[in-house]
C-alpha atoms as a PDB file:
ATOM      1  CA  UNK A   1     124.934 104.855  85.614  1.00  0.00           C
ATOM      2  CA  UNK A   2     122.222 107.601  84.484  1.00  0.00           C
ATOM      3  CA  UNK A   3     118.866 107.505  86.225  1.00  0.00           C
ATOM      4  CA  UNK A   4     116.002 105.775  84.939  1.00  0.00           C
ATOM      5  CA  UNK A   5     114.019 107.918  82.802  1.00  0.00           C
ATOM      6  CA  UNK A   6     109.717 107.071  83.666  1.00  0.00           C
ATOM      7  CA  UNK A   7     109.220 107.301  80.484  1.00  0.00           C
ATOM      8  CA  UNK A   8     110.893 104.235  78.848  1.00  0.00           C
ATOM      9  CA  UNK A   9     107.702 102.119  80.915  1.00  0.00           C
ATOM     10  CA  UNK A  10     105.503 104.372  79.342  1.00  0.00           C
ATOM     11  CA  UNK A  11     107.305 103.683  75.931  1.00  0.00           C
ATOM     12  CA  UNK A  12     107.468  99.732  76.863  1.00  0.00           C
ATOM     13  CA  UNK A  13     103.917  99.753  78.056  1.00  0.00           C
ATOM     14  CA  UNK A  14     101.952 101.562  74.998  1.00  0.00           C
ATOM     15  CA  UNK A  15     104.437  99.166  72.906  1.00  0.00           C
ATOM     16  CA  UNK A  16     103.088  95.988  74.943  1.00  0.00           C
ATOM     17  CA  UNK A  17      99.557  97.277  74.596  1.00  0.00           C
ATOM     18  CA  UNK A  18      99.475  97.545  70.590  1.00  0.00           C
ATOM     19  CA  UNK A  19     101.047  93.893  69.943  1.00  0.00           C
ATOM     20  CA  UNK A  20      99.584  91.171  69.253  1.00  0.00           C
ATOM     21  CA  UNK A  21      99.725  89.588  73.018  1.00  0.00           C
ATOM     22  CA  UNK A  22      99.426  92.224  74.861  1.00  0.00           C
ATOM     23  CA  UNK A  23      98.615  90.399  78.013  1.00  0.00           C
ATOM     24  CA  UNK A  24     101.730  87.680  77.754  1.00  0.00           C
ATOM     25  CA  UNK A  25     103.962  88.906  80.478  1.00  0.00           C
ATOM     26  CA  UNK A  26     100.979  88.149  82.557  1.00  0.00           C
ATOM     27  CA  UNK A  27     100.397  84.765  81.335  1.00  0.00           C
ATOM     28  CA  UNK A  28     103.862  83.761  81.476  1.00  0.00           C
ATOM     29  CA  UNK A  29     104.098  84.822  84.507  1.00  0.00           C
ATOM     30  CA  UNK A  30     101.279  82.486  85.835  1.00  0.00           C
ATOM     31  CA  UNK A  31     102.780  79.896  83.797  1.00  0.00           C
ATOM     32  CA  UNK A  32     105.946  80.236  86.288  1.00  0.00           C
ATOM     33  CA  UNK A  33     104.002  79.920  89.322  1.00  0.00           C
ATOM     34  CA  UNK A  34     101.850  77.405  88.377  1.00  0.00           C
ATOM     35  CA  UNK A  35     104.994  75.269  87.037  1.00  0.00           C
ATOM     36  CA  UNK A  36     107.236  75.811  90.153  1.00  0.00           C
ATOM     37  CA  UNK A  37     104.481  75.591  92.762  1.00  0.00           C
ATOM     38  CA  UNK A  38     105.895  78.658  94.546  1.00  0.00           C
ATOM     39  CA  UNK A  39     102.303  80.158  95.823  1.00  0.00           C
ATOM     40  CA  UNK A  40     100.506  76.749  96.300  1.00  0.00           C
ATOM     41  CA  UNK A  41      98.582  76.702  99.616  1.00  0.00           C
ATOM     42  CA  UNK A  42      98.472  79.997  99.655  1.00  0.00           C
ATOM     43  CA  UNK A  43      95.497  82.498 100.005  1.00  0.00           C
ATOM     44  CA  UNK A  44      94.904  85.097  97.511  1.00  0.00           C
ATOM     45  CA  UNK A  45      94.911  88.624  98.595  1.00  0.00           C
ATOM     46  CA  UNK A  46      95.226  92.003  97.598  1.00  0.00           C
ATOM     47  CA  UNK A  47      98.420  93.956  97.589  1.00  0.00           C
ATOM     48  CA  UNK A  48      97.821  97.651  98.449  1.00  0.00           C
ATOM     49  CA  UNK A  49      99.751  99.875  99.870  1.00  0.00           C
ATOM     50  CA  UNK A  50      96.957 102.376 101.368  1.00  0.00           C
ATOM     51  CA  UNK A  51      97.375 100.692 104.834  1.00  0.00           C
ATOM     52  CA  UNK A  52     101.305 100.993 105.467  1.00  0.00           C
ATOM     53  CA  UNK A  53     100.959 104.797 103.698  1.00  0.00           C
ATOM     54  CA  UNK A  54      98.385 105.516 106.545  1.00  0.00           C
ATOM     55  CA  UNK A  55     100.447 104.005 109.332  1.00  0.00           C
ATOM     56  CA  UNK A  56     103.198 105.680 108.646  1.00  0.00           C
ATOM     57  CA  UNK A  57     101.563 109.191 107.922  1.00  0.00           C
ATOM     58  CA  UNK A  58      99.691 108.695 111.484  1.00  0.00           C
ATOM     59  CA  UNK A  59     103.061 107.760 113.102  1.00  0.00           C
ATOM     60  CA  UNK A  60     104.828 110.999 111.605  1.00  0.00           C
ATOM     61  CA  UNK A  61     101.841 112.564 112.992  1.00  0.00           C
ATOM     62  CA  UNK A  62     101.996 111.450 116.396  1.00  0.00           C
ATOM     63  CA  UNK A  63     105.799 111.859 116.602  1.00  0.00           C
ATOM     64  CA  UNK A  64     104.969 115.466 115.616  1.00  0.00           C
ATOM     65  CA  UNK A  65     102.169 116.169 117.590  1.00  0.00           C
ATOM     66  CA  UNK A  66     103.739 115.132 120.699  1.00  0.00           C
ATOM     67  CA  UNK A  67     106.333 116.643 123.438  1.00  0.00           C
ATOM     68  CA  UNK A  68     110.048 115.236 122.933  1.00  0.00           C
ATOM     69  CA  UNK A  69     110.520 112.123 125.760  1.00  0.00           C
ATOM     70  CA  UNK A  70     112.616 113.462 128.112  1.00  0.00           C
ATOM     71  CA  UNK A  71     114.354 110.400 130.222  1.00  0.00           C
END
């Protein structure tokens, strides 16, 4: 299998963005959710990934910074 090329979302996204729905993977995609009552009850909340990134990067950096345990 070749790798994915970045560039085909580009391609697929400026194609998206010029029709005449550009926002209807969105709205079919609420229309799922809403329809199968996967999130209901649930809280809405940001997905970011700044706090794993930083818990790992201060991990590496302890693990680093640190003398080898010796047991």
């Amino acid at each position: 299998m070749a790798p994915f090329d970045p560039s085909l979302l580009a391609y697929f996204r400026r194609r998206l963005s010029r029709s005449s729905d550009p926002n209807r993977v969105i709205t079919r995609i609420k229309q799922v959710i809403a329809a199968t009552g996967v999130l209901a009850g649930r809280r809405r909340r940001a997905s970011d990934s700044t706090v794993p990134d930083d818990a790992v990067a201060t991990q590496d950096t302890v693990a680093r910074s640190s003398p080898p345990f010796a047991g």
